[in-house]
PDB file of N, CA and C in Angstrom:
ATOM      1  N   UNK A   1     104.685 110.913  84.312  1.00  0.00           N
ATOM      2  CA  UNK A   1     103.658 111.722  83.687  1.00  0.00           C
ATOM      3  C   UNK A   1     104.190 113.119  83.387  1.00  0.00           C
ATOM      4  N   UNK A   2     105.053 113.367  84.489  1.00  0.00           N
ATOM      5  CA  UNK A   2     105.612 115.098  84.200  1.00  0.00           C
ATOM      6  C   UNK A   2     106.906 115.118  83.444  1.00  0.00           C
ATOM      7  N   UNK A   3     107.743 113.936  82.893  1.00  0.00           N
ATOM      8  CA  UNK A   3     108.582 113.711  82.634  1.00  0.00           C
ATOM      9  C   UNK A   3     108.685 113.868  81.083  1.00  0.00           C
ATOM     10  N   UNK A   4     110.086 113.922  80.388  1.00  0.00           N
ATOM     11  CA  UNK A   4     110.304 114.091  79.009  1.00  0.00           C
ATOM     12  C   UNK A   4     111.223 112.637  78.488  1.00  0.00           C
ATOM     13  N   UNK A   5     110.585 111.937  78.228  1.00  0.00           N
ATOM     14  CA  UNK A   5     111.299 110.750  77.831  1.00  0.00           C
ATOM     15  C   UNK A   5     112.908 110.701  77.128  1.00  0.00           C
ATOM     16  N   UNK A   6     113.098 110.419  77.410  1.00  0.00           N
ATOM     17  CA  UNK A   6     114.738 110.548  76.846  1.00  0.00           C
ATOM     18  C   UNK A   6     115.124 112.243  76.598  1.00  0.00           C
ATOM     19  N   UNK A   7     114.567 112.759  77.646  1.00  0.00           N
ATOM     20  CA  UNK A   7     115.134 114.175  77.922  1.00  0.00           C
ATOM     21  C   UNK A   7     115.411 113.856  79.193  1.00  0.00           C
ATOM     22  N   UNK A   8     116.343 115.698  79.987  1.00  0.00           N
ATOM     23  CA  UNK A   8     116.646 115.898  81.357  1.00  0.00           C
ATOM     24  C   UNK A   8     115.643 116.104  81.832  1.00  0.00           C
ATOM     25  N   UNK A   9     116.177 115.925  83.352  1.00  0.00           N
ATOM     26  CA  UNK A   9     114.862 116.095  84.214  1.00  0.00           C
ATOM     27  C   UNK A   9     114.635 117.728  84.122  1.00  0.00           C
ATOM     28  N   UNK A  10     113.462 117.685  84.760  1.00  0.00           N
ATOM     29  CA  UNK A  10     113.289 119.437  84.100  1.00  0.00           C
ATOM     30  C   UNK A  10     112.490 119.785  85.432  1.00  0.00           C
ATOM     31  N   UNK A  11     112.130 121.144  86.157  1.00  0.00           N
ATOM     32  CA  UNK A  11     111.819 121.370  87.361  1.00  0.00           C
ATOM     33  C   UNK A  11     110.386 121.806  86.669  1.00  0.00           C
ATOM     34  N   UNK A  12     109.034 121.494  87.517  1.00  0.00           N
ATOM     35  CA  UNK A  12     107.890 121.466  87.023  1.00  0.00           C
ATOM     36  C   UNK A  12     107.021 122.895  88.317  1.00  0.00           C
ATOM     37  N   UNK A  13     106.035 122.789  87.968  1.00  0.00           N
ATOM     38  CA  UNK A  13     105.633 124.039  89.176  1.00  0.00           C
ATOM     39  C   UNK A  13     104.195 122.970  89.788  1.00  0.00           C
ATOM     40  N   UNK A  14     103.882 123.707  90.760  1.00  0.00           N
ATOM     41  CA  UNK A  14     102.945 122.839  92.096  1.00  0.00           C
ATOM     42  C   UNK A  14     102.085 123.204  91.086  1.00  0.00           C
ATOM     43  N   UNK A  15     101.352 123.933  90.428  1.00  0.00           N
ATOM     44  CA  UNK A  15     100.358 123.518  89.269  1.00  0.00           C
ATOM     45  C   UNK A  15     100.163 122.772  88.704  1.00  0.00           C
ATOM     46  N   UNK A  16     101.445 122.380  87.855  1.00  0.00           N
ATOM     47  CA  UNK A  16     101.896 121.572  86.895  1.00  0.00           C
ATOM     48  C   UNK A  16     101.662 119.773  87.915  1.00  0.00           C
ATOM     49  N   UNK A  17     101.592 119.964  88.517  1.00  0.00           N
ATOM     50  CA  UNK A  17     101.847 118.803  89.646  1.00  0.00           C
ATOM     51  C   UNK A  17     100.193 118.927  89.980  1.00  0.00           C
ATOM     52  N   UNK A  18      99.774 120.029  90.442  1.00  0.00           N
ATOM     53  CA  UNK A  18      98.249 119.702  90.980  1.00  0.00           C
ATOM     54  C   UNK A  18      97.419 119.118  89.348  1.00  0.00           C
ATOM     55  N   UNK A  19      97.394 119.935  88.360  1.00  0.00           N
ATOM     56  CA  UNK A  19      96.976 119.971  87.241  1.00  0.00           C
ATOM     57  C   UNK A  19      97.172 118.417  86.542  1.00  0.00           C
ATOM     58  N   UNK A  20      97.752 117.550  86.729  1.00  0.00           N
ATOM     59  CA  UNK A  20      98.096 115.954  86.266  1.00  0.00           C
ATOM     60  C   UNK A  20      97.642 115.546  87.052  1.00  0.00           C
ATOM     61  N   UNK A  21      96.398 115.843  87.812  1.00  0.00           N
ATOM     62  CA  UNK A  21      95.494 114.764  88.338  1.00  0.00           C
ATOM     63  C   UNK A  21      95.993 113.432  88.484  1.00  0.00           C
ATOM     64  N   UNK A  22      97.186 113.414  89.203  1.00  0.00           N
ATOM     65  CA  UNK A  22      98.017 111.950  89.218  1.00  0.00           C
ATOM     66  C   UNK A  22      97.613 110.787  90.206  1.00  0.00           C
ATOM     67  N   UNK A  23      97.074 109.515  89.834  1.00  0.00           N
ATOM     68  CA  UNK A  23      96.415 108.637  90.838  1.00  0.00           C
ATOM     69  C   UNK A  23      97.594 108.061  91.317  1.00  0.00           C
ATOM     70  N   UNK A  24      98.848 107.939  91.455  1.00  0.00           N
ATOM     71  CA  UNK A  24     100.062 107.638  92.030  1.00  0.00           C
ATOM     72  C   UNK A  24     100.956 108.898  92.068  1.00  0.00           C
ATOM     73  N   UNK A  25     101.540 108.607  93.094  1.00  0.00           N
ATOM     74  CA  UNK A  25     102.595 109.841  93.265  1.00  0.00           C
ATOM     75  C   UNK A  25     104.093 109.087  93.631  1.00  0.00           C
ATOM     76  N   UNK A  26     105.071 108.630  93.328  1.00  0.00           N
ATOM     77  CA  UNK A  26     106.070 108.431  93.900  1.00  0.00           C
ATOM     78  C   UNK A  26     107.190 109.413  93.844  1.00  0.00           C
ATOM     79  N   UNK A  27     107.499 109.544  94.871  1.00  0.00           N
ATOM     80  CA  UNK A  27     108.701 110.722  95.162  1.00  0.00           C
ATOM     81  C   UNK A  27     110.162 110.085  94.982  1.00  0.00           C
ATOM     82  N   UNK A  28     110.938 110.485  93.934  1.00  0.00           N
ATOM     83  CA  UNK A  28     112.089 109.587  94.045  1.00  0.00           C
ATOM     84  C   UNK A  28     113.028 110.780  93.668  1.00  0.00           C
ATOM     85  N   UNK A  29     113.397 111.693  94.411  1.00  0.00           N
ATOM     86  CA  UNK A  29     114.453 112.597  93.984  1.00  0.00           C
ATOM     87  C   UNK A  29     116.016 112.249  94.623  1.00  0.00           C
ATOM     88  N   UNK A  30     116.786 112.338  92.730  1.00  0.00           N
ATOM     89  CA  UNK A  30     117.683 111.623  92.634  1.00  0.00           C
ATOM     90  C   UNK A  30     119.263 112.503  93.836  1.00  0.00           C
ATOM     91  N   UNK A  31     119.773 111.218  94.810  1.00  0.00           N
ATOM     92  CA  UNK A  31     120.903 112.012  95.107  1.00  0.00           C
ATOM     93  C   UNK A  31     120.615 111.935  96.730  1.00  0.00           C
ATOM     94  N   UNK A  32     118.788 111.166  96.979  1.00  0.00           N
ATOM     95  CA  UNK A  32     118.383 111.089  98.053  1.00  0.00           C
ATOM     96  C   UNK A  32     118.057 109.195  98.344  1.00  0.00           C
ATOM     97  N   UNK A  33     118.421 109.137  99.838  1.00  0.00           N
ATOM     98  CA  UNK A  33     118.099 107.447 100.567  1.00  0.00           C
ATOM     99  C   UNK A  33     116.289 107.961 100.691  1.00  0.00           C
ATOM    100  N   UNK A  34     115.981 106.593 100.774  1.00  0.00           N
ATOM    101  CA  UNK A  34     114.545 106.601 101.317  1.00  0.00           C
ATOM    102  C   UNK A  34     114.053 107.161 102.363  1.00  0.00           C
ATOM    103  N   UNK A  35     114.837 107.293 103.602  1.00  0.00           N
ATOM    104  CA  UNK A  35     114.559 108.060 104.494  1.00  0.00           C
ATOM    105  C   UNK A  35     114.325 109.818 104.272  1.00  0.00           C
ATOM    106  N   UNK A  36     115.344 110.320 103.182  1.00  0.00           N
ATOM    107  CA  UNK A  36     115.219 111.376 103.023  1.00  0.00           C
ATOM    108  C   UNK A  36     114.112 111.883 101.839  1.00  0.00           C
ATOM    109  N   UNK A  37     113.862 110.667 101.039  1.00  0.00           N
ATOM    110  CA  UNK A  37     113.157 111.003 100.044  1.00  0.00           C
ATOM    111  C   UNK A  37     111.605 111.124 100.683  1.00  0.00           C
ATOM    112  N   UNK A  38     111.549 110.367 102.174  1.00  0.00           N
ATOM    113  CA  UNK A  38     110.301 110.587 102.679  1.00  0.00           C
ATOM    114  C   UNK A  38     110.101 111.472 103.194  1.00  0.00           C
ATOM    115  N   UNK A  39     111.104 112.051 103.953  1.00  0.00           N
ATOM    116  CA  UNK A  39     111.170 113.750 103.978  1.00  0.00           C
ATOM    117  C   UNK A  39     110.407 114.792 102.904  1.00  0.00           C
ATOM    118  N   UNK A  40     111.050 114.438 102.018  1.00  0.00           N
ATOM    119  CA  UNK A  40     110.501 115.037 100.941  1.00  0.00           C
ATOM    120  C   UNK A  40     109.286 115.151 100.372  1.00  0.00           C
ATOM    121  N   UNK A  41     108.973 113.700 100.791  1.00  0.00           N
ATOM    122  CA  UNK A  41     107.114 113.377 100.598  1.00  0.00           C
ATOM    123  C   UNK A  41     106.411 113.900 101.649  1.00  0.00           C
ATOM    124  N   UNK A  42     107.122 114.061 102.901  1.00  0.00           N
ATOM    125  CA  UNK A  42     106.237 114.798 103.625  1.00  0.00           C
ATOM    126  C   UNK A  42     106.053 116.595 103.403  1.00  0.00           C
ATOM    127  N   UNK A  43     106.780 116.486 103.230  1.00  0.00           N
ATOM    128  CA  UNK A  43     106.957 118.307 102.946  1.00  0.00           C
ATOM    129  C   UNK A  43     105.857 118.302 101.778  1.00  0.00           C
ATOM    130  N   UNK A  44     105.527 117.735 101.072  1.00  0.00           N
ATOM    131  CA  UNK A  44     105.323 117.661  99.427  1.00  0.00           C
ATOM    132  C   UNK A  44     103.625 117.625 100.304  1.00  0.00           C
ATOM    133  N   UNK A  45     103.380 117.062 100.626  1.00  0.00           N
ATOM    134  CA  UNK A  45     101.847 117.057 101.738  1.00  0.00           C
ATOM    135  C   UNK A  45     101.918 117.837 102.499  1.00  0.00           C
ATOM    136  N   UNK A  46     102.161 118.813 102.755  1.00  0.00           N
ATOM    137  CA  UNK A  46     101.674 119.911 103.610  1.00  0.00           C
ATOM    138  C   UNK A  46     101.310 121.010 102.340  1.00  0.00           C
ATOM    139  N   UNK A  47     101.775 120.651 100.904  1.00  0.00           N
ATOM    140  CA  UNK A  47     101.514 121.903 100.513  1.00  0.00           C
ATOM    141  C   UNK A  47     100.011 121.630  99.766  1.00  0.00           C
ATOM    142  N   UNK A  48      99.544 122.733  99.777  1.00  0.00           N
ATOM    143  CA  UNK A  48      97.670 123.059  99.983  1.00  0.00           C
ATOM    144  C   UNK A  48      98.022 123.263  98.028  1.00  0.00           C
ATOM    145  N   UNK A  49      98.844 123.194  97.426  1.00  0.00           N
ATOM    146  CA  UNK A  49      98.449 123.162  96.005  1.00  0.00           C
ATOM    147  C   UNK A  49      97.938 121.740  95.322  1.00  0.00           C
ATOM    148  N   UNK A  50      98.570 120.892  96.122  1.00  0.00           N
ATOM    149  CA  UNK A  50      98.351 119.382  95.823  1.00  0.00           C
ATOM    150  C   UNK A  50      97.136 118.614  96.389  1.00  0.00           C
ATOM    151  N   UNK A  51      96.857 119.481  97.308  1.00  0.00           N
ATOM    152  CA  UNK A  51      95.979 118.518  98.433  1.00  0.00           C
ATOM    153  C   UNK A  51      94.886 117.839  97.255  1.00  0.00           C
ATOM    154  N   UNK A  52      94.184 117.958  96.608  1.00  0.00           N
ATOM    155  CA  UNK A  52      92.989 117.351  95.483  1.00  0.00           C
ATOM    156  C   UNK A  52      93.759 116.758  94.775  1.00  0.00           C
ATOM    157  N   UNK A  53      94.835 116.225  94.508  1.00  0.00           N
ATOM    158  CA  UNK A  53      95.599 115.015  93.900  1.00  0.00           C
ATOM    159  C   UNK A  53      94.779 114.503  94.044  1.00  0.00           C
ATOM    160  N   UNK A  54      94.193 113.042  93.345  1.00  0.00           N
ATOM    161  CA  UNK A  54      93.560 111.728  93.387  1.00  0.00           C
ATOM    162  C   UNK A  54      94.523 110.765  93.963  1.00  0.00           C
ATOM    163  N   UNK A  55      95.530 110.930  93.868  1.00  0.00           N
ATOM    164  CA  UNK A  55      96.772 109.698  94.486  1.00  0.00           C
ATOM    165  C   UNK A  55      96.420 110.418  96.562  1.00  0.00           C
ATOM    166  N   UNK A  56      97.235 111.641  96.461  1.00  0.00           N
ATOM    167  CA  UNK A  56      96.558 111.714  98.084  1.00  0.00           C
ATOM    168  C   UNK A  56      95.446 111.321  98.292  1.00  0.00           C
ATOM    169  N   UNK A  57      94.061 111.512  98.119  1.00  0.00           N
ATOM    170  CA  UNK A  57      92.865 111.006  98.475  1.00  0.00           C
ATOM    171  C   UNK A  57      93.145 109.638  98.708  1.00  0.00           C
ATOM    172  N   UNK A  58      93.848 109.215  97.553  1.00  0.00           N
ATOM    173  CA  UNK A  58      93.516 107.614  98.105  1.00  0.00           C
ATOM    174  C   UNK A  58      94.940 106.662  98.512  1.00  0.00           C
ATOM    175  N   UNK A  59      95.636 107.801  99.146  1.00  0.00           N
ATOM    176  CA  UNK A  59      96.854 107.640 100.257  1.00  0.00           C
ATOM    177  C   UNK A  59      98.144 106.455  99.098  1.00  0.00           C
ATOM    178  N   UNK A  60      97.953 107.131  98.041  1.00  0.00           N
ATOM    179  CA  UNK A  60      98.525 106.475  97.195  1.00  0.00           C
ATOM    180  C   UNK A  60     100.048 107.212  96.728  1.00  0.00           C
ATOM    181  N   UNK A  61     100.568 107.412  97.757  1.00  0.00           N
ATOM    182  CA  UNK A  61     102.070 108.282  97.815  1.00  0.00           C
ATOM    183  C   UNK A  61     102.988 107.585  98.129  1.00  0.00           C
ATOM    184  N   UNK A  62     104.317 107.288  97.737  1.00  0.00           N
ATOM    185  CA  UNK A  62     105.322 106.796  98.088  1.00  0.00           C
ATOM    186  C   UNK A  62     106.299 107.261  97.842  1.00  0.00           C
ATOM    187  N   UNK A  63     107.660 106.878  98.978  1.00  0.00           N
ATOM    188  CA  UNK A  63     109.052 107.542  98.312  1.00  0.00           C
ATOM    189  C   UNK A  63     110.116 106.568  98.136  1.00  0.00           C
ATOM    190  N   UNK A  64     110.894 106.552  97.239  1.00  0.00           N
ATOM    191  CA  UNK A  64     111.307 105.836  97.140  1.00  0.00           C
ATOM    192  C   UNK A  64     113.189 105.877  96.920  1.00  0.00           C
ATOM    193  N   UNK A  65     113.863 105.289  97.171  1.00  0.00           N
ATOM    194  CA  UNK A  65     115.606 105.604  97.123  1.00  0.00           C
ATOM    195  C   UNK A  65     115.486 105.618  95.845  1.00  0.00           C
ATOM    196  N   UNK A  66     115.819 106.233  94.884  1.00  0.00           N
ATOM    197  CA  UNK A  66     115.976 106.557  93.707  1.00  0.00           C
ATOM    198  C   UNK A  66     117.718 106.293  93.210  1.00  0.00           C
ATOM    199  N   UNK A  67     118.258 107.133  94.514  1.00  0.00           N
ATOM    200  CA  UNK A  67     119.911 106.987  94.338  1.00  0.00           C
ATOM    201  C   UNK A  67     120.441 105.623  94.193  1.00  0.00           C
ATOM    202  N   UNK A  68     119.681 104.549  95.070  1.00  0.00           N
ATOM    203  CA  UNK A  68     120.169 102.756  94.491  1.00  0.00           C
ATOM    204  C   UNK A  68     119.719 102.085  93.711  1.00  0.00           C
ATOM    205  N   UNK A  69     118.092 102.857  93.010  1.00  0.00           N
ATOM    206  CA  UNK A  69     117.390 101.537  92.513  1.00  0.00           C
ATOM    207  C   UNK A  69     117.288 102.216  90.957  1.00  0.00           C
ATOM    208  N   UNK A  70     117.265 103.682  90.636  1.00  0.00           N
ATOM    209  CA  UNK A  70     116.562 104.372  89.538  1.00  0.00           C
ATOM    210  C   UNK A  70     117.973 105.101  88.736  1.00  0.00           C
ATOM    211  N   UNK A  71     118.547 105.914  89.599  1.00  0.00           N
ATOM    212  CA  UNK A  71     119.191 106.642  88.602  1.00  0.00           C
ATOM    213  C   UNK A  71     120.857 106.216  88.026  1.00  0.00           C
ATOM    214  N   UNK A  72     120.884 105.077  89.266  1.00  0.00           N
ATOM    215  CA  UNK A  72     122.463 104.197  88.291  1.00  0.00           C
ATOM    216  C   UNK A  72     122.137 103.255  87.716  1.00  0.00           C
ATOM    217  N   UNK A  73     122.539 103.201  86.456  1.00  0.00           N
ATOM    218  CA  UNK A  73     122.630 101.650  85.646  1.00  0.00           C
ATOM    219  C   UNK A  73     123.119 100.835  86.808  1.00  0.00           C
ATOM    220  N   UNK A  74     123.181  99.556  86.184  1.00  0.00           N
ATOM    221  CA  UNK A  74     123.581  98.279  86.837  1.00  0.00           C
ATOM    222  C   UNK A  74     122.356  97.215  86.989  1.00  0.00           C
ATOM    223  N   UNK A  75     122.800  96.155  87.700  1.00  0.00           N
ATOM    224  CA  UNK A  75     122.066  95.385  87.862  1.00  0.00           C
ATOM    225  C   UNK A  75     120.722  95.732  89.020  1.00  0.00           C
ATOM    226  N   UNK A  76     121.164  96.411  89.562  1.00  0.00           N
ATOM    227  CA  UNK A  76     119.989  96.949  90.859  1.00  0.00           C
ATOM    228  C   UNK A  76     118.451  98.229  90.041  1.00  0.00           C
ATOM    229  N   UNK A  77     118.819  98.598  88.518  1.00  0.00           N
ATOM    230  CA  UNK A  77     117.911  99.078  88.325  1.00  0.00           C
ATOM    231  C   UNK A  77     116.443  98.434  87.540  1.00  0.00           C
ATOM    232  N   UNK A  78     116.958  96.737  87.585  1.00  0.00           N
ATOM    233  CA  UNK A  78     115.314  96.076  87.078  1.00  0.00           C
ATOM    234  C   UNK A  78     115.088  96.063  88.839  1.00  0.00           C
ATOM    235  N   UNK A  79     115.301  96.169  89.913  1.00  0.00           N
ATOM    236  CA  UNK A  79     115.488  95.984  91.128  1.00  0.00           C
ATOM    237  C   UNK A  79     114.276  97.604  91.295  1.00  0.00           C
ATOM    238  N   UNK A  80     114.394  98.129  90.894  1.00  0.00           N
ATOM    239  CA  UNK A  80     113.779  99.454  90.642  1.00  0.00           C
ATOM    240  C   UNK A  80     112.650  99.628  89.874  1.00  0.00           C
ATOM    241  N   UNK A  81     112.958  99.274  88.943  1.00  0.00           N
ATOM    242  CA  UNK A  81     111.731  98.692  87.627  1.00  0.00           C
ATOM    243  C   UNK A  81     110.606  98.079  88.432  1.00  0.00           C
ATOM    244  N   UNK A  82     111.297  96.640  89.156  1.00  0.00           N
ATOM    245  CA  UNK A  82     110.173  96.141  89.832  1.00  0.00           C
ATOM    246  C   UNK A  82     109.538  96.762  91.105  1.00  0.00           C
ATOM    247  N   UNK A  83     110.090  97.768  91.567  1.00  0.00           N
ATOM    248  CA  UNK A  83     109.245  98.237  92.530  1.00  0.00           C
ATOM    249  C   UNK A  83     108.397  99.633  92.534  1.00  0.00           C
ATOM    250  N   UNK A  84     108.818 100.035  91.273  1.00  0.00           N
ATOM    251  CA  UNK A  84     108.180 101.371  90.731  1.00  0.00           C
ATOM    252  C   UNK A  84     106.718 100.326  90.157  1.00  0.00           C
ATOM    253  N   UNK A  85     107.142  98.976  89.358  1.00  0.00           N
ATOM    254  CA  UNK A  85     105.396  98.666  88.999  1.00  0.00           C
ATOM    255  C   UNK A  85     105.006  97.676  90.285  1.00  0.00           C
ATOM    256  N   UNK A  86     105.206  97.417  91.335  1.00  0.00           N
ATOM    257  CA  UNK A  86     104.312  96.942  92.757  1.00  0.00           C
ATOM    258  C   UNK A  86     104.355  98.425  92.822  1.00  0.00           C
ATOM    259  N   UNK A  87     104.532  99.591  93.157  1.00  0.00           N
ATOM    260  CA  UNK A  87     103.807 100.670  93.544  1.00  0.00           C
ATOM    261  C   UNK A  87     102.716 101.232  92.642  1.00  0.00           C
ATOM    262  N   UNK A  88     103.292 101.260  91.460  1.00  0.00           N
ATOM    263  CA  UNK A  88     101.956 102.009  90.602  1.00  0.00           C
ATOM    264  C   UNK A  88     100.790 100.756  90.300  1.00  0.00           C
ATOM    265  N   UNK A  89     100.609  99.477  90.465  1.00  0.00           N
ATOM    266  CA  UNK A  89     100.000  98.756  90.410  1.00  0.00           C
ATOM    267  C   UNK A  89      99.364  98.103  91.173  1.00  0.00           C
ATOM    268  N   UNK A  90      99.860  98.560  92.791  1.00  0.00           N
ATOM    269  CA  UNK A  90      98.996  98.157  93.602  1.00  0.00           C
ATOM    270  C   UNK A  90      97.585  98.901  94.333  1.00  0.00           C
ATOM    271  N   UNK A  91      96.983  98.048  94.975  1.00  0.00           N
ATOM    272  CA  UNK A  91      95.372  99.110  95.145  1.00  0.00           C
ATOM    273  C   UNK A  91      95.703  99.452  96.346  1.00  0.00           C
TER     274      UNK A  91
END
């Protein structure tokens, strides 16, 4: 949603993030394992700009390894594909 399609990633502000009323949130920052990317999701919930997200309310946050499944080609990124839509598609 915050993204530029066939552009770079671009750094957005906690507005810009509260303001997209986003009913999914997945955290996948590239360069990070899942363990750390949940780090990241936790930090990302403590901050009081986001808290009225519609995805927090309805505990609809996830993080995800980005570094194996999203940001290298290969065969492991329909591996990615498919788990970015079981996250944004599930209730």
């Amino acid at each position: 949603m915050l993204g530029h399609p066939g552009g770079r990633s671009a750094e957005v502000s906690w507005t810009e993030v509260a303001e997209s009323q986003a009913e999914v949130l997945i955290v996948a920052p590239c360069g990070f394992d899942e363990a750390a990317a949940r780090a990241q999701l936790d930090d990302l919930l403590t901050r009081p700009e986001v808290a009225g997200l519609p995805a927090i309310a309805a505990g609809r946050v996830h993080a995800i390894d980005a570094d194996a499944y999203v940001v290298r080609p290969g065969p492991r990124l329909v591996d990615g594909v498919e788990q970015l839509t079981r996250l944004i598609h599930s209730s």
